[in-house]
C-alpha atoms as a PDB file:
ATOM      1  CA  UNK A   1       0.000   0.000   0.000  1.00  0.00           C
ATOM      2  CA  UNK A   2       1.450   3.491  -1.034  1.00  0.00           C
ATOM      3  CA  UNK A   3       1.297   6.393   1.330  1.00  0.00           C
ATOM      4  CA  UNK A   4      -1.203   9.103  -0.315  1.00  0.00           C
ATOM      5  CA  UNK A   5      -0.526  11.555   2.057  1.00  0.00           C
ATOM      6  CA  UNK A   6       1.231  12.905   5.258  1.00  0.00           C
ATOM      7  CA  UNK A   7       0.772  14.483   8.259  1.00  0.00           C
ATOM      8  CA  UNK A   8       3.068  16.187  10.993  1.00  0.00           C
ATOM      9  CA  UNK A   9       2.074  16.467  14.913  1.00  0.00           C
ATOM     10  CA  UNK A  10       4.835  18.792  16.465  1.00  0.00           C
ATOM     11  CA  UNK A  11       5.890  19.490  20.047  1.00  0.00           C
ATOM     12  CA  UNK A  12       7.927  22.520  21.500  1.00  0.00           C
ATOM     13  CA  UNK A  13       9.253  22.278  24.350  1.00  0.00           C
ATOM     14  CA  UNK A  14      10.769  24.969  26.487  1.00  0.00           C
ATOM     15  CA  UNK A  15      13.079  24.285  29.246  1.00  0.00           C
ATOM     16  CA  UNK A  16      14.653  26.221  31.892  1.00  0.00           C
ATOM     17  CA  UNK A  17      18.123  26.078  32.993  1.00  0.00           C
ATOM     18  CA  UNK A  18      18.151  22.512  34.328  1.00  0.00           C
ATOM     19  CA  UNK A  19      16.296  21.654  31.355  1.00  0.00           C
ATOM     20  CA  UNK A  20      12.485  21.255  33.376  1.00  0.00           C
ATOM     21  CA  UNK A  21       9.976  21.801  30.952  1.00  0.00           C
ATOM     22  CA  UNK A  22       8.437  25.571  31.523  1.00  0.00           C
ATOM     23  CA  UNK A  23       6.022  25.578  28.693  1.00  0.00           C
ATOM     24  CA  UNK A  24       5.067  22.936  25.804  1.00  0.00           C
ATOM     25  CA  UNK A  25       3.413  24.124  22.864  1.00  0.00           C
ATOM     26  CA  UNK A  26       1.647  21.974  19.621  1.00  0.00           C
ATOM     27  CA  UNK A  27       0.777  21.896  16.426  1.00  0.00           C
ATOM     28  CA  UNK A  28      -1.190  19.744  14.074  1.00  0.00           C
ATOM     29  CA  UNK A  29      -1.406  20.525  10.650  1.00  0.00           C
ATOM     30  CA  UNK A  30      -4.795  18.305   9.975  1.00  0.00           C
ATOM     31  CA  UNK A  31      -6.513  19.344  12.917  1.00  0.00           C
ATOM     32  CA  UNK A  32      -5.535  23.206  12.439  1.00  0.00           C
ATOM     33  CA  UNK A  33      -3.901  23.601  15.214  1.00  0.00           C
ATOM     34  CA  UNK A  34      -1.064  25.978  15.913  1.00  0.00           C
ATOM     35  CA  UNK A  35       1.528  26.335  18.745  1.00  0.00           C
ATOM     36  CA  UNK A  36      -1.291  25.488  20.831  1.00  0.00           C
ATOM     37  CA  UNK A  37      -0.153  25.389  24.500  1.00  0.00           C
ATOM     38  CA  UNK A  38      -0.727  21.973  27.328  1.00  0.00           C
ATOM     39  CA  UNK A  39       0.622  21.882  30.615  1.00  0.00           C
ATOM     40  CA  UNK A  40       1.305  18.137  29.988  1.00  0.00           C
ATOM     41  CA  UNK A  41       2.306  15.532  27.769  1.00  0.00           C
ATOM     42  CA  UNK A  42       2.053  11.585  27.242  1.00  0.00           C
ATOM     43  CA  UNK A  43       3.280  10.156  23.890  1.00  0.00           C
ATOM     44  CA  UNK A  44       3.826   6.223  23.345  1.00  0.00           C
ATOM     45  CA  UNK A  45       5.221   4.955  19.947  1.00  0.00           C
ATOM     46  CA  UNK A  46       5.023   0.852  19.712  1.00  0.00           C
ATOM     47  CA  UNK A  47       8.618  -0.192  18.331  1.00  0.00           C
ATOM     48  CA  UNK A  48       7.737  -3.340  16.280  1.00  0.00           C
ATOM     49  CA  UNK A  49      11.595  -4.719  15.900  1.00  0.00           C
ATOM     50  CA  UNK A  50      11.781  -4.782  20.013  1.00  0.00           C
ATOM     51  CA  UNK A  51       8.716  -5.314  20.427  1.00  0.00           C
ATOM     52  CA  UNK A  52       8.195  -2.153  23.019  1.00  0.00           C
ATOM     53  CA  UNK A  53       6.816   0.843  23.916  1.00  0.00           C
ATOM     54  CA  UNK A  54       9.095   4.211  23.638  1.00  0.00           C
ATOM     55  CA  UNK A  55       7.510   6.647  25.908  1.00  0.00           C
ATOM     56  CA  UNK A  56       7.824  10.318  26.675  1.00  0.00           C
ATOM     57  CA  UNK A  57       6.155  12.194  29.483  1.00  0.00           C
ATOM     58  CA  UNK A  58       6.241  15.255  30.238  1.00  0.00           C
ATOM     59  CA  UNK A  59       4.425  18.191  32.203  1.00  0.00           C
ATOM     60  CA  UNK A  60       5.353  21.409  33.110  1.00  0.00           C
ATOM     61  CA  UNK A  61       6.500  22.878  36.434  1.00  0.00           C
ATOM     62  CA  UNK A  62       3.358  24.934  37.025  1.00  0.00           C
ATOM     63  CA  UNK A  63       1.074  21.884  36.176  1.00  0.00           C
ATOM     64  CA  UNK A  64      -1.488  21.803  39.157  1.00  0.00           C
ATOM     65  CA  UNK A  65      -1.719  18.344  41.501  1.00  0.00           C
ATOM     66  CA  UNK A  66      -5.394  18.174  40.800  1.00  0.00           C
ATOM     67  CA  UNK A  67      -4.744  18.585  37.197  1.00  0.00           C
ATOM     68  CA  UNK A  68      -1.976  15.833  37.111  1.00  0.00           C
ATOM     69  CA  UNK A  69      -4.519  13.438  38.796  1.00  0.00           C
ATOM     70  CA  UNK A  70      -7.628  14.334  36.111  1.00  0.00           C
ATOM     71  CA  UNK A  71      -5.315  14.136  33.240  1.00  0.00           C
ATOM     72  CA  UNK A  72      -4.217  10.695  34.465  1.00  0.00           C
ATOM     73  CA  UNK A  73      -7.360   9.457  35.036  1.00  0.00           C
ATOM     74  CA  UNK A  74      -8.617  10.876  31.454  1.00  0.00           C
ATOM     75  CA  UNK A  75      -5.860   9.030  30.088  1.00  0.00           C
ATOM     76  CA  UNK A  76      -6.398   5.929  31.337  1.00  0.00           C
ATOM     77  CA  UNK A  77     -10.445   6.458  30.605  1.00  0.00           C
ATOM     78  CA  UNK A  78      -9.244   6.693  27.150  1.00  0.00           C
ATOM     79  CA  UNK A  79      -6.716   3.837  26.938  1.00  0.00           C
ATOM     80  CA  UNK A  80      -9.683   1.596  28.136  1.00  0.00           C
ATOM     81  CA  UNK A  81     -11.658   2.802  24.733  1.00  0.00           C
ATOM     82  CA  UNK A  82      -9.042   2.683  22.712  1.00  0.00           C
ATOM     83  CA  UNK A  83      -8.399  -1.072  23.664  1.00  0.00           C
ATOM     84  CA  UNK A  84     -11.598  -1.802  23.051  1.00  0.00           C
ATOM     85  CA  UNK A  85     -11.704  -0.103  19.601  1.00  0.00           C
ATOM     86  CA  UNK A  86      -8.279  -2.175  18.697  1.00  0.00           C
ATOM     87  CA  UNK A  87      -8.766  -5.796  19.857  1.00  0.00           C
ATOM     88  CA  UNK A  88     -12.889  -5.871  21.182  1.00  0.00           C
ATOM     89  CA  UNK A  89     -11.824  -7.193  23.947  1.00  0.00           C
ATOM     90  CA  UNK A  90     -15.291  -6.163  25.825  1.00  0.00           C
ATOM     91  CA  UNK A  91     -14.293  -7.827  28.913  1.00  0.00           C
ATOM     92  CA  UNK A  92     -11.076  -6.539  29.480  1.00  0.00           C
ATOM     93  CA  UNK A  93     -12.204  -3.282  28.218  1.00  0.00           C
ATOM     94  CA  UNK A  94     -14.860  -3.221  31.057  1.00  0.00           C
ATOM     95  CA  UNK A  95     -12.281  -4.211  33.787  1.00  0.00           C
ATOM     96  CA  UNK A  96     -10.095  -1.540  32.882  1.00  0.00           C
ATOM     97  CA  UNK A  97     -13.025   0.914  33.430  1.00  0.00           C
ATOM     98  CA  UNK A  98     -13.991  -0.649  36.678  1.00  0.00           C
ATOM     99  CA  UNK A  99     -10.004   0.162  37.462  1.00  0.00           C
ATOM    100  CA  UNK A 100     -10.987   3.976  36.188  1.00  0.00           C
ATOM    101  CA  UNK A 101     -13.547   4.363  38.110  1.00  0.00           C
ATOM    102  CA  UNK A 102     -11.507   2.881  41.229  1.00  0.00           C
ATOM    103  CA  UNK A 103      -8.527   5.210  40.765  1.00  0.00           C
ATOM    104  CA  UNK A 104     -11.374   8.733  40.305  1.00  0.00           C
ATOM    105  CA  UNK A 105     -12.932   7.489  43.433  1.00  0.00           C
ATOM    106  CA  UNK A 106      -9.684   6.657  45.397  1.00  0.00           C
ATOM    107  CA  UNK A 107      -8.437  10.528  44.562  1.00  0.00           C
ATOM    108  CA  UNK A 108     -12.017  11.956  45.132  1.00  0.00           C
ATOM    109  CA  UNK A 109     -12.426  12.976  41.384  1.00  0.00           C
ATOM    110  CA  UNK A 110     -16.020  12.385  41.364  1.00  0.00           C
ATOM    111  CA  UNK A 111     -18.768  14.163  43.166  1.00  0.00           C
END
């Protein structure tokens, strides 16, 4: 299969003297964003030769506790959907929601 077209995500990160991210900024040509700032960052890439993940996380310095712990649980809200989208795996899929809904009531992220 030929590649028809391409598209670029791009990060900018901006450290401070002991290289701690200060500020990270986006873009995404297809979704029309530009240098669009986040507070945080989580970025997996699946290496198929090893056979493992290559992983970069990042958040800035200001990035608020509370934040940190909804962005986390968001994440992992989403991972459970995405897993289900990829392998319908309904089962798993539902434990790993049960899990979600563990961790949000554990930090008292729902009312």
């Amino acid at each position: 299969m030929a590649v028809k077209q391409t598209s670029k995500i791009e990060f900018k990160i901006g450290l401070d003297d002991n290289k701690i991210p200060e500020e990270i900024h986006w873009s995404a040509e297809d979704g029309d964003i530009k240098e669009s700032e986040a507070k945080a960052l989580m970025i997996s890439v699946w290496d198929h030769n090893k056979k493992d993940t290559l992983k970069v996380d990042l958040w800035t310095k200001d990035m608020p506790l509370d934040d940190m712990k909804q962005f986390f649980h968001q994440t992992l809200v989403s991972m459970a959907s995405t897993f289900e989208r990829a392998t319908n795996d309904d089962k798993m899929s539902a434990t790993m929601r049960d899990f979600c809904d563990y961790f949000a009531e554990k930090l008292e992220l729902k009312e």
